[in-house]
C-alpha atoms as a PDB file:
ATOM      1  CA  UNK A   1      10.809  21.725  -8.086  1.00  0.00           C
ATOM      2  CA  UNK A   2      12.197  19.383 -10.794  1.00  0.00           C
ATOM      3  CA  UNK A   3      10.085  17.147 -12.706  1.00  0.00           C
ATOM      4  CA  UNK A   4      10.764  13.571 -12.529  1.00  0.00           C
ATOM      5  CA  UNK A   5      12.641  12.361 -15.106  1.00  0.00           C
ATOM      6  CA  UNK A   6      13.634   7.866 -15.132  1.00  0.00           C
ATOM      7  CA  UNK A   7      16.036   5.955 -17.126  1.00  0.00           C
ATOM      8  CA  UNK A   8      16.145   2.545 -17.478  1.00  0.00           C
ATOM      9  CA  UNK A   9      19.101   0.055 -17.947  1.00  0.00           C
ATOM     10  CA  UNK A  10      19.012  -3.582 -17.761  1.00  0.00           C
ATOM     11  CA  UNK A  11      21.273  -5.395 -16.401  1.00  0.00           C
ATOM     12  CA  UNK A  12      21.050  -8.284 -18.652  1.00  0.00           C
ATOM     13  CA  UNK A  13      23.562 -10.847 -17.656  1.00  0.00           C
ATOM     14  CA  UNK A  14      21.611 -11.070 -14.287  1.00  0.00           C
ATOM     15  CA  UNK A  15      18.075 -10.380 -15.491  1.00  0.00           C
ATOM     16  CA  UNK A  16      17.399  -6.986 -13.796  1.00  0.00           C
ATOM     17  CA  UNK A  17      16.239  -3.773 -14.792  1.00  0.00           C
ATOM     18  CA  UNK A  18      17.433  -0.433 -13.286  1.00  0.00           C
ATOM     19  CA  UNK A  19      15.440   2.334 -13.032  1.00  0.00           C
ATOM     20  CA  UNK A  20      17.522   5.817 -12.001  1.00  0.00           C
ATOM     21  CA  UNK A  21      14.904   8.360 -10.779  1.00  0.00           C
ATOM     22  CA  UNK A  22      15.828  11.568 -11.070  1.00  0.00           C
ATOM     23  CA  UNK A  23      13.551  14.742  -9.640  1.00  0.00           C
ATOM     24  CA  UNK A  24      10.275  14.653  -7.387  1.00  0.00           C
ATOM     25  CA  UNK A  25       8.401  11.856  -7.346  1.00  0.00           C
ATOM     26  CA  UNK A  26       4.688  12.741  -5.962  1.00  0.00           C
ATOM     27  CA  UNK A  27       1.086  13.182  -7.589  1.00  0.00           C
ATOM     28  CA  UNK A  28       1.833  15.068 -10.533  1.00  0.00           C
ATOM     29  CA  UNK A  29       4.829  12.513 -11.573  1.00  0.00           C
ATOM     30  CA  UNK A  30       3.265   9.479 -10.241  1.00  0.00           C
ATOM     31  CA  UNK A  31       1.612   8.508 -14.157  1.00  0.00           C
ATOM     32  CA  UNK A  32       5.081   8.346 -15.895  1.00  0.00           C
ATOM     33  CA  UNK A  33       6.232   6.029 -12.968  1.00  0.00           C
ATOM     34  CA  UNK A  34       3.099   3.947 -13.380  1.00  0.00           C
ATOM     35  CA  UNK A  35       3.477   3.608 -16.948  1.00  0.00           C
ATOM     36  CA  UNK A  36       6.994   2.764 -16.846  1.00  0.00           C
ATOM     37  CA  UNK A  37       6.445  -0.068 -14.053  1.00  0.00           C
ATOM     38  CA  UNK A  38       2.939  -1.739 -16.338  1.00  0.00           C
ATOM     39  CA  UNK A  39       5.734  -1.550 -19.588  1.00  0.00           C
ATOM     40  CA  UNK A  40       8.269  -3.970 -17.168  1.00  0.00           C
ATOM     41  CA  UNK A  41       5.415  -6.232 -15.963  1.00  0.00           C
ATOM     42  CA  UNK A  42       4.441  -6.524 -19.695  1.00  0.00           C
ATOM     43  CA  UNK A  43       7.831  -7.569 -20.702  1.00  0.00           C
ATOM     44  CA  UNK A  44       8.517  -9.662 -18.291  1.00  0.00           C
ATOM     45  CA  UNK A  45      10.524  -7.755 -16.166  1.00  0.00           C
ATOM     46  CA  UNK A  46      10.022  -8.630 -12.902  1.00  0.00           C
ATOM     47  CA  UNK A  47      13.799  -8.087 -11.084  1.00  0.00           C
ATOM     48  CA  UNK A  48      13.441  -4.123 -10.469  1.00  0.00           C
ATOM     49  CA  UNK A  49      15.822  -1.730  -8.815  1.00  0.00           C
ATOM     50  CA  UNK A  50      14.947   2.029  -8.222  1.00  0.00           C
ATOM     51  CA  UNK A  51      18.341   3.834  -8.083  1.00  0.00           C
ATOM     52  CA  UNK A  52      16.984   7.027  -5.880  1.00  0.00           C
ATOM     53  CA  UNK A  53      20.499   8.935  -6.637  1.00  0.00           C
ATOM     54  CA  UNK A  54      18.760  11.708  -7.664  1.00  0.00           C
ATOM     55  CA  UNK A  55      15.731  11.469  -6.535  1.00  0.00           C
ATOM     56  CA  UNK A  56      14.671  14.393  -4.211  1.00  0.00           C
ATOM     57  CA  UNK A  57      11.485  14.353  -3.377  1.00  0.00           C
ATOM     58  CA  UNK A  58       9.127  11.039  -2.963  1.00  0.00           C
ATOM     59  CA  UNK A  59       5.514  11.567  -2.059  1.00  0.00           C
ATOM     60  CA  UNK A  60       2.719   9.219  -0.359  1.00  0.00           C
ATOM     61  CA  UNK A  61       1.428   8.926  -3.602  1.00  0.00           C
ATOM     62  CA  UNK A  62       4.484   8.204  -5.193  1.00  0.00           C
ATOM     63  CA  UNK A  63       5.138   5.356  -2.840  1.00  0.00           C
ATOM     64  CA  UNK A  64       1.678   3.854  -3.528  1.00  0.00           C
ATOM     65  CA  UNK A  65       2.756   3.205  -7.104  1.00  0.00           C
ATOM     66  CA  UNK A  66       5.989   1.182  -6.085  1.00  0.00           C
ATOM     67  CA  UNK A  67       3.789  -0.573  -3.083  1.00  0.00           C
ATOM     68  CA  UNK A  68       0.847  -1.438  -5.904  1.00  0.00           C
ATOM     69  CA  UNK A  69       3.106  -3.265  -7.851  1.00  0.00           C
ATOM     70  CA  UNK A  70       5.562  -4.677  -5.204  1.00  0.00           C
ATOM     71  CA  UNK A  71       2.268  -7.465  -4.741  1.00  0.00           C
ATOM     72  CA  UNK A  72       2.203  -8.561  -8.126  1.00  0.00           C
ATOM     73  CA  UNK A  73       5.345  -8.657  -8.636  1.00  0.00           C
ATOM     74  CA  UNK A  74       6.161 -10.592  -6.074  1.00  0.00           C
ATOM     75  CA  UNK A  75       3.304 -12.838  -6.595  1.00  0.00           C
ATOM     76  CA  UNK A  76       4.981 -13.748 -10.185  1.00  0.00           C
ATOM     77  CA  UNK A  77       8.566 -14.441  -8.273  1.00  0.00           C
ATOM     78  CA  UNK A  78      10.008 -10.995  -9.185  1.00  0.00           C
ATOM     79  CA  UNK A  79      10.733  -7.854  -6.623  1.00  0.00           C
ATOM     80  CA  UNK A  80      11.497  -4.572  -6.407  1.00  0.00           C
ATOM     81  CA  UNK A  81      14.776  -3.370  -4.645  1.00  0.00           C
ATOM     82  CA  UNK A  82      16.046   0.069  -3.702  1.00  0.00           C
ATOM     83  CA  UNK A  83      19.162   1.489  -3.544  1.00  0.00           C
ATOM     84  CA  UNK A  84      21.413   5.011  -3.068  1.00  0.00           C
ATOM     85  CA  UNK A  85      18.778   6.127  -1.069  1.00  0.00           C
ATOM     86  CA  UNK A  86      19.091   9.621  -0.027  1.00  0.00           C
ATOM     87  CA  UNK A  87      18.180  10.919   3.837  1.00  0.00           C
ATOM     88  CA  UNK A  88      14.900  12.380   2.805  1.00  0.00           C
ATOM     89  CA  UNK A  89      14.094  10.053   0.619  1.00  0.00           C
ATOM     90  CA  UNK A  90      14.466   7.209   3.492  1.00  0.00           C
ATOM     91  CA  UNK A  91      12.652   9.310   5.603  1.00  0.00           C
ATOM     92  CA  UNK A  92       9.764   8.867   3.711  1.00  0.00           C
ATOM     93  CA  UNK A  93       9.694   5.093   4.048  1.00  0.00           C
ATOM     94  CA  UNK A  94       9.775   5.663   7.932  1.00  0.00           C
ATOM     95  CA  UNK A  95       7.204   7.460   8.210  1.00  0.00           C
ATOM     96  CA  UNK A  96       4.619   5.271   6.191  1.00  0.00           C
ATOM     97  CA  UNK A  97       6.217   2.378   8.257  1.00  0.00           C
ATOM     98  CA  UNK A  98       7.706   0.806   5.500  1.00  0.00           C
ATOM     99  CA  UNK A  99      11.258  -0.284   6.754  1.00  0.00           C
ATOM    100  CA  UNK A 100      10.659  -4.140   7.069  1.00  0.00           C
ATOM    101  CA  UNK A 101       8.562  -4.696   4.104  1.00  0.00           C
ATOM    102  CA  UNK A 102      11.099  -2.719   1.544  1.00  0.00           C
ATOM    103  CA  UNK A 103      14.538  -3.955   0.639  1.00  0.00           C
ATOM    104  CA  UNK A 104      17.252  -0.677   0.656  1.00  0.00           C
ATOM    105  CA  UNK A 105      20.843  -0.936  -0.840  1.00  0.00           C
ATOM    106  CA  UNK A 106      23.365   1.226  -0.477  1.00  0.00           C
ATOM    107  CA  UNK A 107      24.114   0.735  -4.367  1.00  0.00           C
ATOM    108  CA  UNK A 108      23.155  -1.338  -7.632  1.00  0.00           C
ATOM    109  CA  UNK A 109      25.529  -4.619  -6.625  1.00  0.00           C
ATOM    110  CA  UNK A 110      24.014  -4.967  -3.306  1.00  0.00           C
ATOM    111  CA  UNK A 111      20.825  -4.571  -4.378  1.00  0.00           C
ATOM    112  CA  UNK A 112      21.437  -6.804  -7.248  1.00  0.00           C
ATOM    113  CA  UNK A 113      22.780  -9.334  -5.205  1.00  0.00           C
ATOM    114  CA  UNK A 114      19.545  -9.126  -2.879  1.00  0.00           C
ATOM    115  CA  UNK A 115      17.753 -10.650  -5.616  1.00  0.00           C
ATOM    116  CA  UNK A 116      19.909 -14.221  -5.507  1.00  0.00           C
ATOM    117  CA  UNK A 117      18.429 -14.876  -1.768  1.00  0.00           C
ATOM    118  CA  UNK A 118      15.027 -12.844  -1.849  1.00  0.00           C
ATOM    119  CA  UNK A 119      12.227 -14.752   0.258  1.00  0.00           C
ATOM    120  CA  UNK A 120       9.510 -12.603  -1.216  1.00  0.00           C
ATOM    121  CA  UNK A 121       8.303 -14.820  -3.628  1.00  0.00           C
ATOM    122  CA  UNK A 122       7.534 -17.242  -0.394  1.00  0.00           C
ATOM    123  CA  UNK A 123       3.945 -18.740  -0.015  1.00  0.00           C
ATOM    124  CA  UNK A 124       4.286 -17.798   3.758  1.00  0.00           C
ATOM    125  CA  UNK A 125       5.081 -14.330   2.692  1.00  0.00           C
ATOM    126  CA  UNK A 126       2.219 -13.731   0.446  1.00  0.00           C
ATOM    127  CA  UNK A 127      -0.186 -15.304   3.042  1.00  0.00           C
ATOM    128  CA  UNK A 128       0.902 -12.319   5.577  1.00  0.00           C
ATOM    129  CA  UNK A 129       0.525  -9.389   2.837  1.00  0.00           C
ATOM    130  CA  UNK A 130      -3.626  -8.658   4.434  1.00  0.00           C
ATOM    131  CA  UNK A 131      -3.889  -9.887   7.816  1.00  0.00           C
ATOM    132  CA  UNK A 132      -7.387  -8.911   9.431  1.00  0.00           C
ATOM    133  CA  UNK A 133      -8.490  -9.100  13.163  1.00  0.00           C
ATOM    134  CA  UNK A 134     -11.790  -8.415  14.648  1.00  0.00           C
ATOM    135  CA  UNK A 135     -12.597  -7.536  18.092  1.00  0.00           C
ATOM    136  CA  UNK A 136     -15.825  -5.776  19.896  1.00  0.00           C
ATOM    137  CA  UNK A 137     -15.375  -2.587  22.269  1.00  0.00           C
ATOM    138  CA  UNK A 138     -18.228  -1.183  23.001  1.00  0.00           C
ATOM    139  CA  UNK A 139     -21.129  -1.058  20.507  1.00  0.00           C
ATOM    140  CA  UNK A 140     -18.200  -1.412  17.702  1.00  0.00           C
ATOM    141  CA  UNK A 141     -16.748  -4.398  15.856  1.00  0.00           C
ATOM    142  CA  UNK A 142     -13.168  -3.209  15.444  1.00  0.00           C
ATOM    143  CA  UNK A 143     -11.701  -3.830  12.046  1.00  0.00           C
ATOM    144  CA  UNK A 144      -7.676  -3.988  12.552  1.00  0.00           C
ATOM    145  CA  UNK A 145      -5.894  -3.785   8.831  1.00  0.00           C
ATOM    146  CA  UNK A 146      -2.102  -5.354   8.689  1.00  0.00           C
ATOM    147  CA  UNK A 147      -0.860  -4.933   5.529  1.00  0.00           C
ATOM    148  CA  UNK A 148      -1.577  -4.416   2.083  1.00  0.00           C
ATOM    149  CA  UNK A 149      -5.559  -4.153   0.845  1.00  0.00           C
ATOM    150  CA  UNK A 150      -5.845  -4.501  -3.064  1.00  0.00           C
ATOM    151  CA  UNK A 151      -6.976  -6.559  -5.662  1.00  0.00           C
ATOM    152  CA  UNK A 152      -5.364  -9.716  -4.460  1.00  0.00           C
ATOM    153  CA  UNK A 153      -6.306  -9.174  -0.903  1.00  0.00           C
ATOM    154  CA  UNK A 154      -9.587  -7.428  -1.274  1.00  0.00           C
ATOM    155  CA  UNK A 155     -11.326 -10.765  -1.036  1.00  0.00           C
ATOM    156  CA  UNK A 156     -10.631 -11.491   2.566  1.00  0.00           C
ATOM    157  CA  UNK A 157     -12.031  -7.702   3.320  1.00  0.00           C
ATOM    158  CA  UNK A 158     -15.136  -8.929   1.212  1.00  0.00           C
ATOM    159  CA  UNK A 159     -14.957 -11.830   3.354  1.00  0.00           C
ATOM    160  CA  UNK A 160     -15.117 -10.190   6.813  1.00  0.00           C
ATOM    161  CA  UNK A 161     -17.647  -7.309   6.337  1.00  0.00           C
ATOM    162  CA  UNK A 162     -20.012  -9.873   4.629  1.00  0.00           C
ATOM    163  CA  UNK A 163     -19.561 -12.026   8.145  1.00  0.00           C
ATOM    164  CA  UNK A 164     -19.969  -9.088  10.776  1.00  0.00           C
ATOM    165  CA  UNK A 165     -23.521  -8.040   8.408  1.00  0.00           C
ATOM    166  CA  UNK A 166     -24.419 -11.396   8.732  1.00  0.00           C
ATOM    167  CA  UNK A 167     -24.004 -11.415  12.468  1.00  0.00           C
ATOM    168  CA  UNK A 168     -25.497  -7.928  12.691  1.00  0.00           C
ATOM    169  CA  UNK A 169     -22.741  -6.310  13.500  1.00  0.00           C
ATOM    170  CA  UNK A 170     -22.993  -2.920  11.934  1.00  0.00           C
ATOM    171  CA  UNK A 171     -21.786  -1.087  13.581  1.00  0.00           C
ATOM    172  CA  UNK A 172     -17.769  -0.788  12.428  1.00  0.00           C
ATOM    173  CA  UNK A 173     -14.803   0.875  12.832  1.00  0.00           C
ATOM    174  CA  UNK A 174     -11.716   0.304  10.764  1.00  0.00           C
ATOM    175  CA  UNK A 175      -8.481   0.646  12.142  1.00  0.00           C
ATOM    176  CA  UNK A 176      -5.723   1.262   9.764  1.00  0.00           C
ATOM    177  CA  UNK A 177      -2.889   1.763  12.247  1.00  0.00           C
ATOM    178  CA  UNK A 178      -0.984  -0.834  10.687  1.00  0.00           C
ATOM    179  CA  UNK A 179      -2.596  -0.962   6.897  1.00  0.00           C
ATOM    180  CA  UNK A 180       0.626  -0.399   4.842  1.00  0.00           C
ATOM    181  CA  UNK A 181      -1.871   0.592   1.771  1.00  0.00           C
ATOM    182  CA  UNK A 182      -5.103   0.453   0.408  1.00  0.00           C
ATOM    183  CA  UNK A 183      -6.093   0.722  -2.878  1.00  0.00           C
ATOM    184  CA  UNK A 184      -9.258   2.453  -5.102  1.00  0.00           C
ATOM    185  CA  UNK A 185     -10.386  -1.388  -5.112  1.00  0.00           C
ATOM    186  CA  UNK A 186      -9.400  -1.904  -1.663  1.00  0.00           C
ATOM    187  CA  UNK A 187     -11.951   1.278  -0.907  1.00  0.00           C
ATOM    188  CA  UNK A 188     -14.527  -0.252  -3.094  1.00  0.00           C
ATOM    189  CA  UNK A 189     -15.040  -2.666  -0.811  1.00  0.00           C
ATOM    190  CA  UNK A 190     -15.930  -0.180   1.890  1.00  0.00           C
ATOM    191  CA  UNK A 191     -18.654   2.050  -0.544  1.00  0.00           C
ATOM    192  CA  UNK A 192     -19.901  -1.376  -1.266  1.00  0.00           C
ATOM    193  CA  UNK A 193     -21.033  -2.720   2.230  1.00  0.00           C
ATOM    194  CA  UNK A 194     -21.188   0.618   3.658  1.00  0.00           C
ATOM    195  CA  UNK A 195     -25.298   1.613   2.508  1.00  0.00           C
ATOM    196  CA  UNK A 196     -25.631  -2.039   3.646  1.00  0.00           C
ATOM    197  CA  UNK A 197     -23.984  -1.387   7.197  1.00  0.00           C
ATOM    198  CA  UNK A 198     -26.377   1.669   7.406  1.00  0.00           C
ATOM    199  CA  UNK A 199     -29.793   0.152   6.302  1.00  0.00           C
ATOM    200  CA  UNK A 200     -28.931  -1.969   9.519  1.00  0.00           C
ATOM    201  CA  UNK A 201     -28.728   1.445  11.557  1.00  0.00           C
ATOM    202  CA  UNK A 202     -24.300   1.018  11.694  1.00  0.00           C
ATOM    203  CA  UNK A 203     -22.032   2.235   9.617  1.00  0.00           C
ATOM    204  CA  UNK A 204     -18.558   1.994   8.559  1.00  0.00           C
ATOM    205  CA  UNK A 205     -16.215   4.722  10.292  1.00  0.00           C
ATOM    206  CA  UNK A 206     -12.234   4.959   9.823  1.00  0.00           C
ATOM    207  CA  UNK A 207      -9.399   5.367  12.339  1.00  0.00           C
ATOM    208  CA  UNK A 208      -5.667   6.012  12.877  1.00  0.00           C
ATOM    209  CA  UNK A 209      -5.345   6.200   9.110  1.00  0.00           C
ATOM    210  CA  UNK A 210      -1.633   6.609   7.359  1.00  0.00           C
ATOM    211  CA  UNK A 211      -1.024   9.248   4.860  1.00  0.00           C
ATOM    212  CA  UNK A 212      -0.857   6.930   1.891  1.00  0.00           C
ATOM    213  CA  UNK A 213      -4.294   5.574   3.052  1.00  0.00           C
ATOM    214  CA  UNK A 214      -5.612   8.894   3.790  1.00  0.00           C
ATOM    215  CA  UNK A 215      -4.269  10.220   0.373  1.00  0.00           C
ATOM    216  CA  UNK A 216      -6.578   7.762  -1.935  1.00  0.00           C
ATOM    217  CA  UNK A 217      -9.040   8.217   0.342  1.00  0.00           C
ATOM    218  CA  UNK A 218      -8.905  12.310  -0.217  1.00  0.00           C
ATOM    219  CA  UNK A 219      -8.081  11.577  -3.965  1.00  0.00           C
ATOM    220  CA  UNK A 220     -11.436   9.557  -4.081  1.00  0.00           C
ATOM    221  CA  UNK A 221     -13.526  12.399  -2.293  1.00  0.00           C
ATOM    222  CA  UNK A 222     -14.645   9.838  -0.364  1.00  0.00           C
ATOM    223  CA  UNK A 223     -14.083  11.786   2.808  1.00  0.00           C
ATOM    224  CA  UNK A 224     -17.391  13.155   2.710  1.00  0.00           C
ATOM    225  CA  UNK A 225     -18.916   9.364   2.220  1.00  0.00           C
ATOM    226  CA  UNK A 226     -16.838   7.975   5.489  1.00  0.00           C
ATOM    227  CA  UNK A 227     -16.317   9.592   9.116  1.00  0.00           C
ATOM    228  CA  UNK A 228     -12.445   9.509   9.821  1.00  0.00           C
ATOM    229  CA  UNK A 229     -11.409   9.867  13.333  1.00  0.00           C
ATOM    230  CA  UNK A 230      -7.258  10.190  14.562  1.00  0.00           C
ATOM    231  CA  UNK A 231      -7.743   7.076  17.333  1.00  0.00           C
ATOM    232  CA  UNK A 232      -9.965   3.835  17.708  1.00  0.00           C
ATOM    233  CA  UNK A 233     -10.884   5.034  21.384  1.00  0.00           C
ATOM    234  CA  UNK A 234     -12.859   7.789  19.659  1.00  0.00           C
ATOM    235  CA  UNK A 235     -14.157   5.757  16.383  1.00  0.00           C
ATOM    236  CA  UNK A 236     -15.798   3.286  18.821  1.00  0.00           C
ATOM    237  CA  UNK A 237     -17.253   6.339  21.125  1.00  0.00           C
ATOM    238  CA  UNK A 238     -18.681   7.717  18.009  1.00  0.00           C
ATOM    239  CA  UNK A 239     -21.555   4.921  18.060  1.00  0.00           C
ATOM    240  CA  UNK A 240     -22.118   5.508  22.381  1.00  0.00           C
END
């Protein structure tokens, strides 16, 4: 397959900055992409759209870099937009359950234009990026994820584990059915309470995890740290 190759025009009367991806976009690529988006947050470029033309191929991993910077750059009042999205491409997005939280054009102007009524930079918006609800089933405290986990958020994770050890409530089970991603901070916080979850005789066990989640934690080798299970019903049965 093609490598990835991106070009950049700005769009200067308007503020924004076009990147045109061309290629496959996945965990080979991703570090060109990542430098490219740090070099626009540096200069203050914060009105993005990724022209996906000619872009073929767009991994988990690929996605993660766009998704790890969407936060921060909406948190500074910026966004990023797609547009010329092809089939495949889109298909992507579905999958990781991405189609409200993404903004797709079917070209630059629209996209461009996007960016003169965007919401994102709302303070009710970025209050909804980590939403976290707790419920016991069985011998479990279940952990539901909604949302994004990363630096910004990973406070609130911090937050709840702290409580439920606290409580003596061990014995967890994440459910990531609707975590959009998680960082390698984001799983920090798990390694970090989990040997504290344990000395308590619980532990910290994942469920219904997302490919993009499920790819950082592969790419962390931390599947041989944490038990993964596909549903909650048997994450919780894991503790009977």
């Amino acid at each position: 397959m093609p490598e990835l190759t991106i070009s950049r025009r700005d769009l200067e009367d308007v503020g924004i900055t076009v990147l045109e991806l061309a290629g496959v976009l996945d965990g080979r690529s991703t570090a060109a992409l990542e430098k490219e988006m740090l070099d626009l947050t540096q200069r203050g470029r914060l009105k993005v759209i990724v022209h996906c033309g000619e872009l073929t191929h767009l991994s988990s991993d690929g996605m993660g870099i766009f998704l790890s910077h969407l936060i921060k750059t909406r948190k500074q009042g910026g966004d990023i937009k797609f547009c010329n999205m092809r089939d495949e491409v889109r298909s992507v997005l579905s999958v990781l359950g991405l189609g409200k939280l993404l903004v797709v054009k079917a070209d630059v102007e629209e996209a461009a234009a996007e960016f003169g009524t965007s919401t994102a930079s709302d303070p009710k918006k970025q209050e909804e990026k980590l939403r976290i609800e707790v419920v016991d089933e069985g011998k479990a405290a279940v952990v539901s994820l909604f949302g994004f986990v990363d630096r910004h958020t990973i406070e609130q994770l911090d937050e709840c584990l702290a409580k439920l050890l606290d409580e003596t409530r061990p014995r967890i089970v994440i459910d990531c059915s609707e975590l959009t991603y998680i960082s390698s901070n984001g799983m920090g916080v798990f390694i970090s309470f989990v040997s504290k979850a344990r000395a308590q005789e619980g532990d910290i066990r994942l469920c219904n995890m997302r490919d993009i989640a499920r790819t950082v934690v592969t790419m962390l080798g931390l599947h041989k740290l944490f038990q993964v299970f596909e549903d909650r019903e048997t994450a919780v049965g894991s503790y009977a």
